[in-house]
N, C-alpha and C. Protein backbone atom coordinates (compact mmCIF):
# COMPACT_ATOMS: atom_id res chain seq x y z
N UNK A 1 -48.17 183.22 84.76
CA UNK A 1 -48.20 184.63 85.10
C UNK A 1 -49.48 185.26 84.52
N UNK A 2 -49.87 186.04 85.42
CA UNK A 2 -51.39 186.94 84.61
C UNK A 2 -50.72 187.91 83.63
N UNK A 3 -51.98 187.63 82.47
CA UNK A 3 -51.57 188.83 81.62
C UNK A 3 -50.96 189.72 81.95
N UNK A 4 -52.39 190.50 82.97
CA UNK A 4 -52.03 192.12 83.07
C UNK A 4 -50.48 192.62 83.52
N UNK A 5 -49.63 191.28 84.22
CA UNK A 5 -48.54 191.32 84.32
C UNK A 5 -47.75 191.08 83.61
N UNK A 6 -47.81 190.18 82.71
CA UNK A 6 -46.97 190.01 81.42
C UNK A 6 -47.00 191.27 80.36
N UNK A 7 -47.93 191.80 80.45
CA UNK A 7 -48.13 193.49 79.65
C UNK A 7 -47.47 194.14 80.23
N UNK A 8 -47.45 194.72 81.65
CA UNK A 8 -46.47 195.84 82.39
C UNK A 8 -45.22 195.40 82.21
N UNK A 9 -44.85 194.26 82.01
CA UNK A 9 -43.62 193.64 82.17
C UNK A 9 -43.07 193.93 80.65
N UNK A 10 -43.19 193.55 79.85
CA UNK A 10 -43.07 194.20 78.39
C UNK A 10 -43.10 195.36 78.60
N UNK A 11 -43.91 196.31 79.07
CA UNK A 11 -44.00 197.90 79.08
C UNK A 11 -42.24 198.30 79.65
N UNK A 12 -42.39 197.69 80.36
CA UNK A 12 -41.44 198.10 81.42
C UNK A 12 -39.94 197.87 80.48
N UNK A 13 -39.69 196.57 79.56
CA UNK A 13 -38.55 196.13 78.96
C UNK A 13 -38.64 197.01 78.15
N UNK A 14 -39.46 197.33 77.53
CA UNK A 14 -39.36 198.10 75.99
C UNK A 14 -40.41 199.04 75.90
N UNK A 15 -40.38 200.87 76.63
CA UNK A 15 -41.24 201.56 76.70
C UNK A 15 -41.52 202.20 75.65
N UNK A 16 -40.51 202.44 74.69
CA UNK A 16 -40.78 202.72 73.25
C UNK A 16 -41.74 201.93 71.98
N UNK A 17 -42.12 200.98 72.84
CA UNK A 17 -43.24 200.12 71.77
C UNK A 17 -44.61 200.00 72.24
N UNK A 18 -45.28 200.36 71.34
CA UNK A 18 -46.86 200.56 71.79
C UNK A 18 -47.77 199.41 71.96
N UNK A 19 -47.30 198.45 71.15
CA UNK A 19 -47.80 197.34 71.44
C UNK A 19 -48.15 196.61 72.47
N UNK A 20 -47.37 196.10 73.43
CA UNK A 20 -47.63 196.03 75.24
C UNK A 20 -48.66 197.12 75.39
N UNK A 21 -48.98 198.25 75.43
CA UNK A 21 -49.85 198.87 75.83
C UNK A 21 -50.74 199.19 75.74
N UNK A 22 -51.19 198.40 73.88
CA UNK A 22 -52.64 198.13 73.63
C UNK A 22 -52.97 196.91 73.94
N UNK A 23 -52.01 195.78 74.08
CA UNK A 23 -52.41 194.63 74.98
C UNK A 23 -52.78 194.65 76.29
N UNK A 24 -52.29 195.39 76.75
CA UNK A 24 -52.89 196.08 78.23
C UNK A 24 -54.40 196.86 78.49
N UNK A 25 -54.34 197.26 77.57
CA UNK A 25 -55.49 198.14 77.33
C UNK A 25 -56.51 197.17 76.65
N UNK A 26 -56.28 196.34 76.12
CA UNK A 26 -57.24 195.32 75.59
C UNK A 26 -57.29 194.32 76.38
N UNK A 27 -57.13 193.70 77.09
CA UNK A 27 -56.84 192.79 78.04
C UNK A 27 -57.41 193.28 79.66
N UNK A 28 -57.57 194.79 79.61
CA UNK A 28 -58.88 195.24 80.67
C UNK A 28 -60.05 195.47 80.27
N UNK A 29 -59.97 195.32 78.52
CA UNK A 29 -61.29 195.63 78.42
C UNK A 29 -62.21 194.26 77.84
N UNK A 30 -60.71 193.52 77.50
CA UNK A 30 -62.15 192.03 77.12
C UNK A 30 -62.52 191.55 78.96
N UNK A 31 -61.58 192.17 80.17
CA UNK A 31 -62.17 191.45 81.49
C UNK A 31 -63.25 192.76 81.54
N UNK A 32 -63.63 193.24 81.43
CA UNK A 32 -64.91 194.24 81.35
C UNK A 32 -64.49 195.41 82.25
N UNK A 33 -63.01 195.71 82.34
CA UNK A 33 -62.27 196.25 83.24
C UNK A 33 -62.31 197.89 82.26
N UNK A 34 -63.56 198.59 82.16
CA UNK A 34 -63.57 199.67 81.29
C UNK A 34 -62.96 200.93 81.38
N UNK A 35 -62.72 201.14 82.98
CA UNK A 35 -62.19 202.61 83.55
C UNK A 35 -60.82 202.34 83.17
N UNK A 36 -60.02 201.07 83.77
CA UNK A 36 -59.24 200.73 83.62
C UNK A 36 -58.10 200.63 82.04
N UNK A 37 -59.32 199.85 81.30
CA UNK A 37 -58.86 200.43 79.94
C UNK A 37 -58.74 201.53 79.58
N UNK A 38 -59.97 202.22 79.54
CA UNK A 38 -59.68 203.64 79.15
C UNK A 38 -58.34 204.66 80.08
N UNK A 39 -57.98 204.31 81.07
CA UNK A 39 -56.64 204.67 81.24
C UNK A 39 -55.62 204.21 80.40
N UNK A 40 -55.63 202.97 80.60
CA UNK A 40 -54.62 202.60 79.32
C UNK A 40 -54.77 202.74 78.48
N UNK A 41 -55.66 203.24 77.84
CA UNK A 41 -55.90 204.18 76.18
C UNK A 41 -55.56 205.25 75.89
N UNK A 42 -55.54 206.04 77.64
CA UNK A 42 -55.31 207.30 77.32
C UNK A 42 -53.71 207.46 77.15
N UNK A 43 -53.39 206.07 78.07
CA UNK A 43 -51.58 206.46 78.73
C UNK A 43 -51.17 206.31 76.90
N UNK A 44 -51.23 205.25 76.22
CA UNK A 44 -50.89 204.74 75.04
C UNK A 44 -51.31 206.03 73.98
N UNK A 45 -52.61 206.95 74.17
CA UNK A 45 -52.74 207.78 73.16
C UNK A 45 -51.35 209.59 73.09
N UNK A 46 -51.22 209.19 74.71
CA UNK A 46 -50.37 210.18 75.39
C UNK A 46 -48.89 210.11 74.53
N UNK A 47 -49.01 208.46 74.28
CA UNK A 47 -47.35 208.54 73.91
C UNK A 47 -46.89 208.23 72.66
N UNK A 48 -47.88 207.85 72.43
CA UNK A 48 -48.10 207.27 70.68
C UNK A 48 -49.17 207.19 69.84
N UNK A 49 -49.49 209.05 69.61
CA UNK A 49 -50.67 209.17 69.15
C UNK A 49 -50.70 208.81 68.13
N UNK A 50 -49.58 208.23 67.33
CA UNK A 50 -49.77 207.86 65.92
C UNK A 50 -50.26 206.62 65.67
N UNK A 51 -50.20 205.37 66.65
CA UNK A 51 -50.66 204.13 66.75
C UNK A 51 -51.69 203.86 66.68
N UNK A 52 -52.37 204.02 65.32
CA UNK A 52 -53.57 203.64 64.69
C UNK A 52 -54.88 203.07 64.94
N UNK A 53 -54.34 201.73 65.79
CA UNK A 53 -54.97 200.88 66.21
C UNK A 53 -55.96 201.05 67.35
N UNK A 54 -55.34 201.85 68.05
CA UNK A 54 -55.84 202.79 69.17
C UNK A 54 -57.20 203.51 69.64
N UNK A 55 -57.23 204.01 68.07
CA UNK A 55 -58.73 204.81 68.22
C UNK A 55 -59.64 204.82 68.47
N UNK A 56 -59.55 203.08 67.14
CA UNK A 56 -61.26 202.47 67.25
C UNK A 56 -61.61 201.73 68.63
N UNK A 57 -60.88 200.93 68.75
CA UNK A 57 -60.60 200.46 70.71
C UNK A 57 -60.91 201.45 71.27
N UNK A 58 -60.58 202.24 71.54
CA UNK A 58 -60.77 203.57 72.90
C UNK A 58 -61.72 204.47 72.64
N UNK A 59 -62.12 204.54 71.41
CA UNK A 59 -63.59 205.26 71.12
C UNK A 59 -64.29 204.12 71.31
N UNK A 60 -64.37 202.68 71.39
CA UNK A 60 -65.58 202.03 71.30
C UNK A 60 -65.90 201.43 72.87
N UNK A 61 -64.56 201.73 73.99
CA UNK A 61 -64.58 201.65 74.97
C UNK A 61 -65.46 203.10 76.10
N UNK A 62 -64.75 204.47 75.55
CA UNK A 62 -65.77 205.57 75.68
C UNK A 62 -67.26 205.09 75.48
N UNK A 63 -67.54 204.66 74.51
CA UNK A 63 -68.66 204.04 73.62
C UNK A 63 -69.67 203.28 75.42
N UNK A 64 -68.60 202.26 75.34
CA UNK A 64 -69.30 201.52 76.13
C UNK A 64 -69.51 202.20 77.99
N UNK A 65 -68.63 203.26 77.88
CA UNK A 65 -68.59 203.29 79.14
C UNK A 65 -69.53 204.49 78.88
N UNK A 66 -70.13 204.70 77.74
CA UNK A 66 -71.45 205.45 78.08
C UNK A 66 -70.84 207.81 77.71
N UNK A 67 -70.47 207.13 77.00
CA UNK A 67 -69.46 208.61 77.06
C UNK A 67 -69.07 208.99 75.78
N UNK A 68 -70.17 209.25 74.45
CA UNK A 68 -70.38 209.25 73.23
C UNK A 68 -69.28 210.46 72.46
N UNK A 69 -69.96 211.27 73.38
CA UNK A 69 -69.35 212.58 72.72
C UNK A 69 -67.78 212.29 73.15
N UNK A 70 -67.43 211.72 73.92
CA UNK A 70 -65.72 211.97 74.11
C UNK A 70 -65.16 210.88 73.21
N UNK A 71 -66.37 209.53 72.69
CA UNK A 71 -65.83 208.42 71.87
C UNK A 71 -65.73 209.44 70.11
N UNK A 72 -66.77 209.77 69.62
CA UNK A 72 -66.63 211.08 68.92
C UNK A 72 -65.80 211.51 68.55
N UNK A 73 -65.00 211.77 69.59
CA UNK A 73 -63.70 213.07 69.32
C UNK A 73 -62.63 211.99 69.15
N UNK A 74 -62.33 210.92 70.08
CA UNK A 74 -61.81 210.03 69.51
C UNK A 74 -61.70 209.03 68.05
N UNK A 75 -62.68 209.04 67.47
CA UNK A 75 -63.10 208.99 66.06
C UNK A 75 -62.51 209.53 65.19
N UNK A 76 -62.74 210.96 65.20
CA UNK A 76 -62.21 211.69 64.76
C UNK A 76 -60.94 212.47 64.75
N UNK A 77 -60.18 211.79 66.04
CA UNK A 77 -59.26 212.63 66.14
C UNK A 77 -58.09 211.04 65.38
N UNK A 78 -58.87 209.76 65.42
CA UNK A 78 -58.24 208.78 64.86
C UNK A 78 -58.39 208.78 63.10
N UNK A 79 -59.44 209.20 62.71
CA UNK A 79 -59.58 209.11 61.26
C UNK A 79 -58.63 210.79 60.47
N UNK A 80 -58.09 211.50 61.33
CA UNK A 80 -57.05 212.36 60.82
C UNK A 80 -55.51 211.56 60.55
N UNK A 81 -55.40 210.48 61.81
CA UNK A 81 -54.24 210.24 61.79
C UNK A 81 -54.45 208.91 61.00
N UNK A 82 -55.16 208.31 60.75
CA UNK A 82 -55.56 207.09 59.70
C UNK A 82 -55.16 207.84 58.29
N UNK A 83 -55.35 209.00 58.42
CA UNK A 83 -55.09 209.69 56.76
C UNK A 83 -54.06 209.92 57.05
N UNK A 84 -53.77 211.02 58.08
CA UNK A 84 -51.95 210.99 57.75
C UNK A 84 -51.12 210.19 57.42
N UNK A 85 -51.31 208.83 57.88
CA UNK A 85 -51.03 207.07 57.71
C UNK A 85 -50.79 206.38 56.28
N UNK A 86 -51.65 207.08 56.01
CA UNK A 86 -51.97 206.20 54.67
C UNK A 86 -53.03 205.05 54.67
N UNK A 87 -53.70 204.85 55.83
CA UNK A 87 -54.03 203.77 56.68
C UNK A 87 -55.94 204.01 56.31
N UNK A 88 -56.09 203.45 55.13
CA UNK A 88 -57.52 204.09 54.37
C UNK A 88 -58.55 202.92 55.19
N UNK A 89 -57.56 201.70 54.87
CA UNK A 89 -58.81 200.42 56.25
C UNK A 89 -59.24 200.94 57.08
N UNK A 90 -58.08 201.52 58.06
CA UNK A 90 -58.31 201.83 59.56
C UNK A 90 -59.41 203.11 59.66
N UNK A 91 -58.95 204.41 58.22
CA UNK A 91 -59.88 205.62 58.46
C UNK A 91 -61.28 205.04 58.09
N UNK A 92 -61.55 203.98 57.37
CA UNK A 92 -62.96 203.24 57.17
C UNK A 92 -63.53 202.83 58.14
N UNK A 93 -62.89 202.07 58.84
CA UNK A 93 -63.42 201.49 60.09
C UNK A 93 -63.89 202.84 60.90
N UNK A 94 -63.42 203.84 61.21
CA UNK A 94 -63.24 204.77 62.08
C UNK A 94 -64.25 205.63 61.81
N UNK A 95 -64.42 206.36 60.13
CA UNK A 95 -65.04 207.19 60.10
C UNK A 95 -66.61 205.89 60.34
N UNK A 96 -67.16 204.41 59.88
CA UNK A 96 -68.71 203.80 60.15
C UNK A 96 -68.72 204.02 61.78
N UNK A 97 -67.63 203.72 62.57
CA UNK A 97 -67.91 203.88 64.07
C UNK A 97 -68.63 205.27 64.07
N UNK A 98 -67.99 206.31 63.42
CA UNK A 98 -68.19 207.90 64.14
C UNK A 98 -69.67 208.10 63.58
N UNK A 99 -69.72 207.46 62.39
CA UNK A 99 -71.08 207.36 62.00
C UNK A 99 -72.38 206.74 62.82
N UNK A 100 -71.99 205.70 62.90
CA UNK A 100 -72.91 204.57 63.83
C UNK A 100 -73.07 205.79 65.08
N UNK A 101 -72.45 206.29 65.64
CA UNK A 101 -72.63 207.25 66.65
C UNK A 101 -73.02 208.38 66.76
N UNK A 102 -72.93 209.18 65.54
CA UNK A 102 -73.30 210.20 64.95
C UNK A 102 -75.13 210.57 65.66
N UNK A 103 -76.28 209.46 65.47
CA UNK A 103 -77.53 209.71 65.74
C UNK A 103 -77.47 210.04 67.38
N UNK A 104 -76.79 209.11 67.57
CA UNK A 104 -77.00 209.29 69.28
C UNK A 104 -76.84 210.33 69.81
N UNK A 105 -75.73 210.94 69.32
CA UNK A 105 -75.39 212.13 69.96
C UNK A 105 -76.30 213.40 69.18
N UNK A 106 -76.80 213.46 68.17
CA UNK A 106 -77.86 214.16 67.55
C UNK A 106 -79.25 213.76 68.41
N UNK A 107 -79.28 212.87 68.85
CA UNK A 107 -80.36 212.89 69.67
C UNK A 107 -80.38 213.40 71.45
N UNK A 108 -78.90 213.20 71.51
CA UNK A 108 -78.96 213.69 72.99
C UNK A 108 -78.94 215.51 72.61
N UNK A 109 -78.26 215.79 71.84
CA UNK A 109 -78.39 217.30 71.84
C UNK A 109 -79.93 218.20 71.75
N UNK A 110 -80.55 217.31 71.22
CA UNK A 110 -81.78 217.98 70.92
C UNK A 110 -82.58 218.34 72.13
N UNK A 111 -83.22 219.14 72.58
CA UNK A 111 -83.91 219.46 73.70
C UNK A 111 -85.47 218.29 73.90
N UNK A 112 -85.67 218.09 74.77
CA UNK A 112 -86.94 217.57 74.55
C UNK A 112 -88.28 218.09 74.95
């Protein structure tokens, strides 16, 4: 069976677990399937914004799909809930991403 079906299929048994749905969401984005993921980042952020794991994936997918400032807000809107968490790894990881990104978007703002 293909993944992407073995993920909906889990979704479908057990919609209360987030897990299937970052496998889903990760599993379009290692096939380079980026729009696609980022739907399933959003569906998964929709329902379980507390799921940690989430952030850095879907900001680094924004990332790739060229879309800084919305990966950004994702950053940041993950390194609040990394603290609410207790989850100091995850707000580490989260706040070097927002960093690493930080110039770019200081450079697109600037006029030229």
């Amino acid at each position: 069976m293909d993944r992407i079906a073995t993920f909906k299929s889990f979704i479908d048994r057990n919609p209360k677990d987030p897990f299937p749905r970052y496998g889903l969401a990760m599993e379009h984005k290692t096939r380079g399937e980026l729009e696609l993921a980022w739907a399933a980042f959003q569906d998964l952020l929709s329902q379980f914004a507390d799921y940690v794991p989430t952030y850095l994936m879907a900001g680094g997918t924004l990332t790739a799909l060229g879309r800084s400032a919305e990966a950004a807000d994702i950053y940041g809107r993950g390194v609040t809930v990394a603290t609410q968490r207790g989850d100091s790894h995850a707000r580490g990881e989260l706040e070097t991403a927002l960093a690493e990104l930080t110039p770019s978007l200081d450079s697109q703002a600037r006029p030229q």
